[in-house]
C-alpha atoms as a PDB file:
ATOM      1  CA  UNK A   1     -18.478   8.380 -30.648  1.00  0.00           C
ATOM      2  CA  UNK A   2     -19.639   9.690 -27.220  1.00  0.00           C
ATOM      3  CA  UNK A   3     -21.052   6.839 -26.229  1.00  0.00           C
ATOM      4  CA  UNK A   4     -18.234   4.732 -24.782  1.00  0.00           C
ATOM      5  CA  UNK A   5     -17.689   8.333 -22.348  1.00  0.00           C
ATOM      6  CA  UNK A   6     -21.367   8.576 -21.288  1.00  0.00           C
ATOM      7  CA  UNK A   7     -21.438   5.026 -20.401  1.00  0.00           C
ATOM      8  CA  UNK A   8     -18.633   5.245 -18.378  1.00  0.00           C
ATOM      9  CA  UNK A   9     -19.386   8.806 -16.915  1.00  0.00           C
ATOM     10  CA  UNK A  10     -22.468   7.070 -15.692  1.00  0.00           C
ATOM     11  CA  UNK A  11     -21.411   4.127 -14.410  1.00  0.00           C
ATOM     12  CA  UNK A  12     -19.083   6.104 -12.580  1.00  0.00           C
ATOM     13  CA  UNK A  13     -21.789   8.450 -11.022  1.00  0.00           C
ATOM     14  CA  UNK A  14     -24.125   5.741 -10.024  1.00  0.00           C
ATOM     15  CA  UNK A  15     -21.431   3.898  -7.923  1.00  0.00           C
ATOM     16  CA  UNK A  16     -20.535   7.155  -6.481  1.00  0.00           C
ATOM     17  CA  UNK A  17     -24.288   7.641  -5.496  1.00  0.00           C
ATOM     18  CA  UNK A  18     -24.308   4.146  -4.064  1.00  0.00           C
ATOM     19  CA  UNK A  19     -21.427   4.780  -1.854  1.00  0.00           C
ATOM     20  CA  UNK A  20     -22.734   8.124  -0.620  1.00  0.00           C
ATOM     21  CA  UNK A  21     -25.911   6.303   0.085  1.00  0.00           C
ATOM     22  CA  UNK A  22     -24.122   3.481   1.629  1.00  0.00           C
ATOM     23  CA  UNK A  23     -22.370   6.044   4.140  1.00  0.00           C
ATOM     24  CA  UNK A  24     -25.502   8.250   4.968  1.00  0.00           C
ATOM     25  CA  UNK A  25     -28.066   5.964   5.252  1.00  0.00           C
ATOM     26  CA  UNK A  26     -26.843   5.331   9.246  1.00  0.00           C
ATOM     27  CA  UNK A  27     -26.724   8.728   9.856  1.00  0.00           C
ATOM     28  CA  UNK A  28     -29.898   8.807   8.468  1.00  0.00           C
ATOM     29  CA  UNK A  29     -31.533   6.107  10.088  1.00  0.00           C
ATOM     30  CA  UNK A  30     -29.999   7.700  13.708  1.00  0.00           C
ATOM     31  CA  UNK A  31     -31.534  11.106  13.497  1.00  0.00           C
ATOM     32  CA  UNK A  32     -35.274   9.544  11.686  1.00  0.00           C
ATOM     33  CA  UNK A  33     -34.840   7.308  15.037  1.00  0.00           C
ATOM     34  CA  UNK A  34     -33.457   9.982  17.426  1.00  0.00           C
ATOM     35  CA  UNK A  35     -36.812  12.329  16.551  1.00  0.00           C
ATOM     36  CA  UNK A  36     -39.361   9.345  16.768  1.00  0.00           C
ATOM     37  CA  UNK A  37     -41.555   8.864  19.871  1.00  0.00           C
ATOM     38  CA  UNK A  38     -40.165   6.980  22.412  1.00  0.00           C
ATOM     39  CA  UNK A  39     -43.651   4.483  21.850  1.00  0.00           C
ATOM     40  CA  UNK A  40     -42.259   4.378  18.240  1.00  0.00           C
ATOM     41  CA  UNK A  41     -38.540   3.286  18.413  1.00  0.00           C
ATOM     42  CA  UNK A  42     -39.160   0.029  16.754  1.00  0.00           C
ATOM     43  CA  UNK A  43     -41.168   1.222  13.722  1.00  0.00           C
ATOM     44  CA  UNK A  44     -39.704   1.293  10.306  1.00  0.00           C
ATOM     45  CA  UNK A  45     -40.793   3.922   8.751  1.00  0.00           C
ATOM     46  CA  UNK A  46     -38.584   6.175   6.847  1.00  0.00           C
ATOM     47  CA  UNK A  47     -39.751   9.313   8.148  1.00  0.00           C
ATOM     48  CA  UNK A  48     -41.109   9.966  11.742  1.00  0.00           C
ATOM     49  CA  UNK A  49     -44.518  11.030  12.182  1.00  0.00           C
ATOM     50  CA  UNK A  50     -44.879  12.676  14.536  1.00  0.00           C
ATOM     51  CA  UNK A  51     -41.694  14.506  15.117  1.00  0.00           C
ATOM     52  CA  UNK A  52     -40.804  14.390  18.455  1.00  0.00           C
ATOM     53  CA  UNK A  53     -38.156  15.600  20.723  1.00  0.00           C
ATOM     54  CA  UNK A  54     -38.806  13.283  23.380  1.00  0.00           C
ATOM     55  CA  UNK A  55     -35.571  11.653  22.715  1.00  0.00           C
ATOM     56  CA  UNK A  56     -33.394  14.089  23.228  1.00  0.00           C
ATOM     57  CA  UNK A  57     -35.249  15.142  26.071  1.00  0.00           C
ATOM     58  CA  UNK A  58     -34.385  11.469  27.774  1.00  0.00           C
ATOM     59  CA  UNK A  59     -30.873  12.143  26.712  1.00  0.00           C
ATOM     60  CA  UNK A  60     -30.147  15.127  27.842  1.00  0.00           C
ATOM     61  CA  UNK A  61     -31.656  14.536  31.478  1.00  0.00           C
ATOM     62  CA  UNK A  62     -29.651  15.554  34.359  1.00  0.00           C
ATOM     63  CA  UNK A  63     -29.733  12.477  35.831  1.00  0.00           C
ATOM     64  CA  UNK A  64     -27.902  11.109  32.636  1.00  0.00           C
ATOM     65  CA  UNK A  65     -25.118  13.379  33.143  1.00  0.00           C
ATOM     66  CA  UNK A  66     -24.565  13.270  29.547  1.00  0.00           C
ATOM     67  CA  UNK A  67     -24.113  17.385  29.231  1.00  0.00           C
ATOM     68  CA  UNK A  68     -20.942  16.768  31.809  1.00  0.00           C
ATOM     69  CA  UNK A  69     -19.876  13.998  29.498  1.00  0.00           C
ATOM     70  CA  UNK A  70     -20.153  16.250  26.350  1.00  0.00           C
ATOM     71  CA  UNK A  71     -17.868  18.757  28.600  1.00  0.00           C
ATOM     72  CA  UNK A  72     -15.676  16.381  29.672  1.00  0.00           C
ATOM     73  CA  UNK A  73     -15.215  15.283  25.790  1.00  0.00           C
ATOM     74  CA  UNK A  74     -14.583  18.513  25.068  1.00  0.00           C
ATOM     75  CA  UNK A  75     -11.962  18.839  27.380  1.00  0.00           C
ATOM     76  CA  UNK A  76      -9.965  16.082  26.759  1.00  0.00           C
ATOM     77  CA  UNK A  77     -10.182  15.878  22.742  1.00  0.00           C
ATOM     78  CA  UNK A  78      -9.091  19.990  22.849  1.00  0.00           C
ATOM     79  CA  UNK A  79      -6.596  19.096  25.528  1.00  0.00           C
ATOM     80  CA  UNK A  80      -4.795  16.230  23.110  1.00  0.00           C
ATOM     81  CA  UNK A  81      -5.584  18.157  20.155  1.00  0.00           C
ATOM     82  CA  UNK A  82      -3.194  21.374  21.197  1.00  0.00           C
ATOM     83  CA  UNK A  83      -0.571  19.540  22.909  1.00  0.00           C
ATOM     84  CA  UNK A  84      -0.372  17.120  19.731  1.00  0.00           C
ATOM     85  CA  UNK A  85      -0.076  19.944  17.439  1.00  0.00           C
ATOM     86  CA  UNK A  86       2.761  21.863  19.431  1.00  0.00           C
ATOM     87  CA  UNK A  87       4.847  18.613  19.950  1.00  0.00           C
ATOM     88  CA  UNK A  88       4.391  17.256  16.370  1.00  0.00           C
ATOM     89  CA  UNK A  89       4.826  20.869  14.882  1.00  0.00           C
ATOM     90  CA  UNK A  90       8.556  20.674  16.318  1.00  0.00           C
ATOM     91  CA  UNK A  91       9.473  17.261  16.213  1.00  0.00           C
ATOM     92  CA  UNK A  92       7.953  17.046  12.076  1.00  0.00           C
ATOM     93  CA  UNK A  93       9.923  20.325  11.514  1.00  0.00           C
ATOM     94  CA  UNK A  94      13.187  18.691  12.571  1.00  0.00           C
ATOM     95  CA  UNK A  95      12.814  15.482  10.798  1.00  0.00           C
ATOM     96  CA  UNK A  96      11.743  17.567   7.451  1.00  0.00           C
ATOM     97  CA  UNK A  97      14.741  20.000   7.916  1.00  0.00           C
ATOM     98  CA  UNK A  98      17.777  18.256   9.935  1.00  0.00           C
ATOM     99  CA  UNK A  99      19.391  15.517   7.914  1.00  0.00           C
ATOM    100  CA  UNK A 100      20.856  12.810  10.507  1.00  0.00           C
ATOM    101  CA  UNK A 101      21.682   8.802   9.693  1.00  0.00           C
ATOM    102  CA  UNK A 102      18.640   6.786  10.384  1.00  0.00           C
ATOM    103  CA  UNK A 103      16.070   9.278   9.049  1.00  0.00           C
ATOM    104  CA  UNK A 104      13.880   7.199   7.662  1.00  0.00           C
ATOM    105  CA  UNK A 105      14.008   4.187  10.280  1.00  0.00           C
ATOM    106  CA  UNK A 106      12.792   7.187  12.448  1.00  0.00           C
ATOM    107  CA  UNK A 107       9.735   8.102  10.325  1.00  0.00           C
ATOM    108  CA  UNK A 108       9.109   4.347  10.365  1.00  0.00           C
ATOM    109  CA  UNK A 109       8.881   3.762  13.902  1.00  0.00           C
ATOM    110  CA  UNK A 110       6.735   6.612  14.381  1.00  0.00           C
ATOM    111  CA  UNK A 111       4.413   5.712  11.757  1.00  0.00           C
ATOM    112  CA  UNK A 112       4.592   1.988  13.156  1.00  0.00           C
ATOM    113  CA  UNK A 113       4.364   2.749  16.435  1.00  0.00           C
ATOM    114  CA  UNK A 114       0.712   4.169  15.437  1.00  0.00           C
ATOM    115  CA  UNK A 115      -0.315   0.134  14.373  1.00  0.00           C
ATOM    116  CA  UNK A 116      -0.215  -1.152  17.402  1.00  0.00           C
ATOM    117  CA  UNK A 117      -4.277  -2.422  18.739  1.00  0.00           C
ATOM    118  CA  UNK A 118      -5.538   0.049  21.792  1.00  0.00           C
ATOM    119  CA  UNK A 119      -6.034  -2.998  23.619  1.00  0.00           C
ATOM    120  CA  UNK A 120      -2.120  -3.734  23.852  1.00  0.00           C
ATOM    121  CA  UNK A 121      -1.087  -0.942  25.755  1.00  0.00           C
ATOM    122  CA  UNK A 122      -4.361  -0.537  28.035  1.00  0.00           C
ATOM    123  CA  UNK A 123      -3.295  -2.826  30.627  1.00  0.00           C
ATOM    124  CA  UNK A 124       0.224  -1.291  31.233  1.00  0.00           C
ATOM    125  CA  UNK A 125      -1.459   2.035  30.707  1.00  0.00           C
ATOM    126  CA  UNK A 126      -3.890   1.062  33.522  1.00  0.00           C
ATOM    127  CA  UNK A 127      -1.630  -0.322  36.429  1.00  0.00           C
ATOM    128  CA  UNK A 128       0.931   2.825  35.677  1.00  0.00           C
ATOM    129  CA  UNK A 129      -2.240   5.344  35.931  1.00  0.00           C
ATOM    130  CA  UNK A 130      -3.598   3.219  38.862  1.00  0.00           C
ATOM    131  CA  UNK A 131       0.036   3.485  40.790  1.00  0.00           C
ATOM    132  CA  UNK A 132       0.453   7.499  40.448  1.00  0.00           C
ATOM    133  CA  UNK A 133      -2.846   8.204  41.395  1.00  0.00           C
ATOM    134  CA  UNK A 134      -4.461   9.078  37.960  1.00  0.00           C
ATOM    135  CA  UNK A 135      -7.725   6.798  37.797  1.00  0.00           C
ATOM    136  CA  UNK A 136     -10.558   9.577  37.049  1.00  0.00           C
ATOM    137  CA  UNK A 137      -8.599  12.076  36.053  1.00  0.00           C
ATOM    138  CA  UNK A 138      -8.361  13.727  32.640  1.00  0.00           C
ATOM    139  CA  UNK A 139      -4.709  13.318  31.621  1.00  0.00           C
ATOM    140  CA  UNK A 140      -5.022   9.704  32.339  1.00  0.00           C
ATOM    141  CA  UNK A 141      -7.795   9.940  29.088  1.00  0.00           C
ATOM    142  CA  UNK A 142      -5.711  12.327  27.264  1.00  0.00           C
ATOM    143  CA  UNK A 143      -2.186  10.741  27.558  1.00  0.00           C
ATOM    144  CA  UNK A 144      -3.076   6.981  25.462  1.00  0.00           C
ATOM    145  CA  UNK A 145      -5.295  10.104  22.863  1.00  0.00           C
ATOM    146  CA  UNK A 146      -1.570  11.171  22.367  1.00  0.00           C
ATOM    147  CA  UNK A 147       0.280   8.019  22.056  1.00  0.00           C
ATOM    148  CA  UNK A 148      -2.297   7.500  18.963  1.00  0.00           C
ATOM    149  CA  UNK A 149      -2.668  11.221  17.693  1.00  0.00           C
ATOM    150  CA  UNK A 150       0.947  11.709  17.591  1.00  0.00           C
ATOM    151  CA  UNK A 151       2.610   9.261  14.917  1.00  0.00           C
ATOM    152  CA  UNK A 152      -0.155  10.796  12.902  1.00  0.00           C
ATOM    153  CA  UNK A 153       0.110  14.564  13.146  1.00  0.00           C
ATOM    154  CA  UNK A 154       3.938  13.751  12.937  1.00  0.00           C
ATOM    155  CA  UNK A 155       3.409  11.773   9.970  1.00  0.00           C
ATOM    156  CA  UNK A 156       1.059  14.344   8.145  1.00  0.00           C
ATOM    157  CA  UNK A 157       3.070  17.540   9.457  1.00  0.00           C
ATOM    158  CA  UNK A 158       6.981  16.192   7.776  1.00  0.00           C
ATOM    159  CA  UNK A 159       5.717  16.223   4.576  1.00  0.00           C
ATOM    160  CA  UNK A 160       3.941  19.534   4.407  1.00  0.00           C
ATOM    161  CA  UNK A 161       7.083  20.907   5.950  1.00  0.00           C
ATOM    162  CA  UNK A 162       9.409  19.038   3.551  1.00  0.00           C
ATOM    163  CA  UNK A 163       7.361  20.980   0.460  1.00  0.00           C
ATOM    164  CA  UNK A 164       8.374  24.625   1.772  1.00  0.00           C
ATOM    165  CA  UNK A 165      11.062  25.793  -0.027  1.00  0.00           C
ATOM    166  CA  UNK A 166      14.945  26.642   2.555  1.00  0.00           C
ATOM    167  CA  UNK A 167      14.495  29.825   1.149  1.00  0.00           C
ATOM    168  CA  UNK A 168      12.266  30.798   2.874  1.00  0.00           C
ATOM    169  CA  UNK A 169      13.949  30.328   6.011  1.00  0.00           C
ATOM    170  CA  UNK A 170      17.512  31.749   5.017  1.00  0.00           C
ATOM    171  CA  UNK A 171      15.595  34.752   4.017  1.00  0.00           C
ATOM    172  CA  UNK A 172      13.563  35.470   7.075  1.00  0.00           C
ATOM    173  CA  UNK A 173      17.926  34.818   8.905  1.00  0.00           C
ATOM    174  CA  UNK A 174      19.046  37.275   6.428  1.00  0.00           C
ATOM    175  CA  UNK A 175      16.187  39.824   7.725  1.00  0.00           C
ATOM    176  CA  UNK A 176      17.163  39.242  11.411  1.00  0.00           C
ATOM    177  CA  UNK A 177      15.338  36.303  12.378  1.00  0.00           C
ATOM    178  CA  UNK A 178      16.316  33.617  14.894  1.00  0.00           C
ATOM    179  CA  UNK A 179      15.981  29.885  13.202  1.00  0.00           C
ATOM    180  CA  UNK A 180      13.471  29.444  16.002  1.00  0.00           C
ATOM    181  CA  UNK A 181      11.588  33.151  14.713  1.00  0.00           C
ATOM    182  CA  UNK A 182      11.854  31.603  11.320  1.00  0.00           C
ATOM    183  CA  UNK A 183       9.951  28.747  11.950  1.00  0.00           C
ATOM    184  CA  UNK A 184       7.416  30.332  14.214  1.00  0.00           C
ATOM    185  CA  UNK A 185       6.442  33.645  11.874  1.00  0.00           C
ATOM    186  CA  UNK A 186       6.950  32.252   8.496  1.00  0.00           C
ATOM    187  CA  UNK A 187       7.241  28.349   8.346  1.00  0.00           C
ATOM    188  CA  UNK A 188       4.005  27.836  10.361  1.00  0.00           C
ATOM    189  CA  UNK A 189       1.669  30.096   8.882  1.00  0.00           C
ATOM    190  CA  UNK A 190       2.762  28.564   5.260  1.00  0.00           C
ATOM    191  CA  UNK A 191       1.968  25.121   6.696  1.00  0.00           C
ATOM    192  CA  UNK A 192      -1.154  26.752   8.645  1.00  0.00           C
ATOM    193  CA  UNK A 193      -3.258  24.186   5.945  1.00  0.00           C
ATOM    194  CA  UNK A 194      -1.670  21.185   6.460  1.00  0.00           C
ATOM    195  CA  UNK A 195      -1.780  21.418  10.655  1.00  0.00           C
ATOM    196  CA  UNK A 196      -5.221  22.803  10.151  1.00  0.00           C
ATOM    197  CA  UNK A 197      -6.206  19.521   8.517  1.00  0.00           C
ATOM    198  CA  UNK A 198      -4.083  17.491  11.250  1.00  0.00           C
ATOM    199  CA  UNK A 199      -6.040  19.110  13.684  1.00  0.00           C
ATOM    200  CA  UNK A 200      -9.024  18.476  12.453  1.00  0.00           C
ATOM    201  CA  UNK A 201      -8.500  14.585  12.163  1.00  0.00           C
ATOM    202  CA  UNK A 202      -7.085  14.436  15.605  1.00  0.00           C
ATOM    203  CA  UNK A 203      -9.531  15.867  17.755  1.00  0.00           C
ATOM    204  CA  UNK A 204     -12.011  13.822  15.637  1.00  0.00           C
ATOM    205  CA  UNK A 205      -9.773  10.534  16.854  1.00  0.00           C
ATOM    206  CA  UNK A 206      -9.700  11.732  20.336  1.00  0.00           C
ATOM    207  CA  UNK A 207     -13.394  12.800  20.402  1.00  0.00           C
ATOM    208  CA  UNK A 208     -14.543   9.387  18.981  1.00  0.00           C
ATOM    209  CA  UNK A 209     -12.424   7.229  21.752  1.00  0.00           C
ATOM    210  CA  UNK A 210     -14.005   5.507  23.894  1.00  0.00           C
ATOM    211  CA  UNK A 211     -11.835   1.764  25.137  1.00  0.00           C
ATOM    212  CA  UNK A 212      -9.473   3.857  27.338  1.00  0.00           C
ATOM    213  CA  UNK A 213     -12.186   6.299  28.430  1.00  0.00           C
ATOM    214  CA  UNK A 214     -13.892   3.618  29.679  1.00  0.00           C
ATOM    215  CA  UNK A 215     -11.606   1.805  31.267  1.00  0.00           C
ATOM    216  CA  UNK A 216      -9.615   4.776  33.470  1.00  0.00           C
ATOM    217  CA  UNK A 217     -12.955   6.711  34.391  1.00  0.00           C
ATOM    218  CA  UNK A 218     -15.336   5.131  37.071  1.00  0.00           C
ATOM    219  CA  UNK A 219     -16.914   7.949  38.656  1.00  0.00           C
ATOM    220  CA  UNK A 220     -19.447   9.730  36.410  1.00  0.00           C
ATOM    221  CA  UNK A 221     -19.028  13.524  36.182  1.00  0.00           C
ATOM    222  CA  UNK A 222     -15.165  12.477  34.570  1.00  0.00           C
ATOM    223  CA  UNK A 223     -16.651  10.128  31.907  1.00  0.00           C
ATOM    224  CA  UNK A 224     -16.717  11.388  28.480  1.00  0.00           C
ATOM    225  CA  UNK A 225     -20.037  11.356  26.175  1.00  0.00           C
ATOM    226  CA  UNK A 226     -19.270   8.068  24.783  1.00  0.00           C
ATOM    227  CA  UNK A 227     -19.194   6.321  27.828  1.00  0.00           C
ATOM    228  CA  UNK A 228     -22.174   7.845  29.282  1.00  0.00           C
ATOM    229  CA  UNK A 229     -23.784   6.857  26.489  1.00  0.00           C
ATOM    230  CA  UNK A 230     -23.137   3.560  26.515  1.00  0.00           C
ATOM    231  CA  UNK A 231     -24.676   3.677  30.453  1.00  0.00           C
ATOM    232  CA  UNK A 232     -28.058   4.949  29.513  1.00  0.00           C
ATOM    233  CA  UNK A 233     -30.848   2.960  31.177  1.00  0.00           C
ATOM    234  CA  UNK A 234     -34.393   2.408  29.462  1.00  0.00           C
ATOM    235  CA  UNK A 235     -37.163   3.769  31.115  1.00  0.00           C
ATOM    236  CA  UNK A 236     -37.942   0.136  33.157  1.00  0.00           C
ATOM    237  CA  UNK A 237     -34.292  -0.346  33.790  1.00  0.00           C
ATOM    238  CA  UNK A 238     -34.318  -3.423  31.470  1.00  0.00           C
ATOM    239  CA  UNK A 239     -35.494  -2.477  27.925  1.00  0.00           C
ATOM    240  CA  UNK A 240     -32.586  -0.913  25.695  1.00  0.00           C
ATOM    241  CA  UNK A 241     -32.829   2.882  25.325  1.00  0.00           C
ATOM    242  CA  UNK A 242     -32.756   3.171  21.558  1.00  0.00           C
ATOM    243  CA  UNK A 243     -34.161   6.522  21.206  1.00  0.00           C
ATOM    244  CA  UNK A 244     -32.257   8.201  23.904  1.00  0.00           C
ATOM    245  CA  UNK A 245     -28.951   6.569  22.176  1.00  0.00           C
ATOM    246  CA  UNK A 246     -29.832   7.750  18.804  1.00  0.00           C
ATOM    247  CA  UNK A 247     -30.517  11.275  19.947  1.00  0.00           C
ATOM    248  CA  UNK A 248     -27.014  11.438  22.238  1.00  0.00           C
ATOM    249  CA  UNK A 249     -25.672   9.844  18.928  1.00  0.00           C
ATOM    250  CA  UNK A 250     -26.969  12.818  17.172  1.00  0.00           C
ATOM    251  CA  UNK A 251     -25.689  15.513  19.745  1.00  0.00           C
ATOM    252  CA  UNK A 252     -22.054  13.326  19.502  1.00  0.00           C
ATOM    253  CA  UNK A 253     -21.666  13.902  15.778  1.00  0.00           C
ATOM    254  CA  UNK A 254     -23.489  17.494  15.010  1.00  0.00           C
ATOM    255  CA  UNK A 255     -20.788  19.438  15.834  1.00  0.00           C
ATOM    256  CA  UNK A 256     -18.147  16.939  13.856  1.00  0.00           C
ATOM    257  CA  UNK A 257     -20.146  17.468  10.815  1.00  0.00           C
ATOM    258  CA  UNK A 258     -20.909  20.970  11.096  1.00  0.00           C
ATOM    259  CA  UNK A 259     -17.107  21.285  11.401  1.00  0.00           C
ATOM    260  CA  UNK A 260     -16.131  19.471   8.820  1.00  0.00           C
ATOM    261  CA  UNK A 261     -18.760  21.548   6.633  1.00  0.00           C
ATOM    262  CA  UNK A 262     -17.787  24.544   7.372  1.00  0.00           C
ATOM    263  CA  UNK A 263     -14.026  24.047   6.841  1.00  0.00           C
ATOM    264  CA  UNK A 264     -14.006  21.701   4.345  1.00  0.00           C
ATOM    265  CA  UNK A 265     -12.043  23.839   1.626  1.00  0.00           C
ATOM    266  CA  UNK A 266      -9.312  24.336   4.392  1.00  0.00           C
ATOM    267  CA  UNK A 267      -9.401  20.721   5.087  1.00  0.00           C
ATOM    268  CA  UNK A 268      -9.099  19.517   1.449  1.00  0.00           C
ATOM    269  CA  UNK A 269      -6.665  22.441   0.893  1.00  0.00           C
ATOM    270  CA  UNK A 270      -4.920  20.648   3.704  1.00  0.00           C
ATOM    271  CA  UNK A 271      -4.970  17.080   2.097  1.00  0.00           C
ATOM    272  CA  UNK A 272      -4.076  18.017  -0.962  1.00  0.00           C
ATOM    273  CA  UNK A 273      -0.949  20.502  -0.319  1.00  0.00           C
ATOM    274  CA  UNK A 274       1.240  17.340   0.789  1.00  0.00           C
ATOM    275  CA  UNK A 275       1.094  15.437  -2.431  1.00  0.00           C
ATOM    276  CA  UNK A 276       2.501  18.777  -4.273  1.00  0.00           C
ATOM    277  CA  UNK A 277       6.176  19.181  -5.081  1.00  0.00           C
END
């Protein structure tokens, strides 16, 4: 009578192992190609042998500049990341609290205004940076980061806010607090998950951009890692620089996944607390 279950139960596992093969098997392929010897970046073997860290060696050069570029990453995806979470934090509490005509054509436009391609707005973006003076500079990489980061966090933030009980708030009035105190010492920490989570995703997004990035940067020690990437020169000037690539590629993502590992309850915690009434 089991039968029918275990059929299904396995059918079920074995497309969830083909999907988790399906996404890893890039990663994989990146670092087996990152640690290969430069002499061996065509072979197709599964496994390198030998190990080398010639690669990474290439990559991290000086003359690369790609530890500036993992800096200047840094810097702008942190930058976008904090000033997305204080403006959404406010602007999500109103819209989950005040009750005004037009509500939801607000939420609307926000989440719309999230659709529209990169490439629209990069020409506008780029003559209005290029006329105040802020071609290689970092807000001209972190301002378009916003434009993108914000519909989201705003999007993710009202309905973790909408799930907190008034209560709480007319409680923490009745004890003395200013509507302002209430939402910074009680309404923030109980929707400490759900920002977490928005955090998470946008730096992510603003670590991983690269068309604007590229396009408002031209001197080197303000490009980002994906950009100087993209520049890296094989060792004839011709050839393409596969091993070098794979290796930054590796140094790009590490310290995404480890991230994501290491907060991942927080993060699902974060997912999850939205959907609950």
């Amino acid at each position: 009578m089991n039968r029918p279950h275990t059929h299904h139960s396995r059918l079920a596992y074995a497309g969830t192992a083909f999907i988790v093969a399906y996404c890893l098997a890039p990663c994989y392929w990146m670092v087996v190609s990152a640690l290969r010897r430069p002499n061996d970046q065509f072979s197709n073997a599964l496994l390198p042998n030998p190990v080398s860290l010639d690669n990474f060696s290439a990559a991290f050069d000086p003359a690369n500049g790609f530890g500036r570029g993992l800096l200047n990453s840094l810097v702008v995806a942190g930058a976008t990341t904090v000033i997305t979470l204080v403006l959404a934090s406010c602007a999500a509490y109103a819209l989950a609290r005040l009750r005004f005509r037009g509500k939801p054509v607000v939420l609307g436009l926000i989440a719309a205004t999230a659709m529209f391609p990169g490439i629209t707005l990069l020409i506008p973006l780029l003559k209005l940076f290029a006329g105040v003076g802020w071609i290689n500079t970092y807000q001209a990489m972190v301002l378009p980061s916003l434009t993108f980061g914000l519909p989201l966090a705003v999007w993710n933030l009202t309905a973790f806010f909408q799930q907190l009980p008034r209560e709480l708030e007319e409680a923490a009035e009745i004890d003395g607090c200013s509507p302002a105190n209430a939402f910074v010492k009680v309404m923030l920490p109980l929707a400490a998950p759900g920002v977490f989570t928005t955090a998470i995703l946008v730096f992510i997004a603003s670590w991983n951009e690269f068309l604007f990035a590229v396009s408002v940067v031209n001197k080197k020690d303000m490009m980002t890692a994906n950009v100087i990437v993209s520049l890296f020169n094989g060792r004839y000037g011709y050839d393409q620089p596969y091993g070098s690539q794979m290796a930054a590629g590796v140094a790009v993502t590490l310290p995404l996944v480890v991230a994501v590992l290491f907060f991942q309850r927080r993060i699902v915690a974060g997912l999850t607390a939205g959907g609950v009434k």
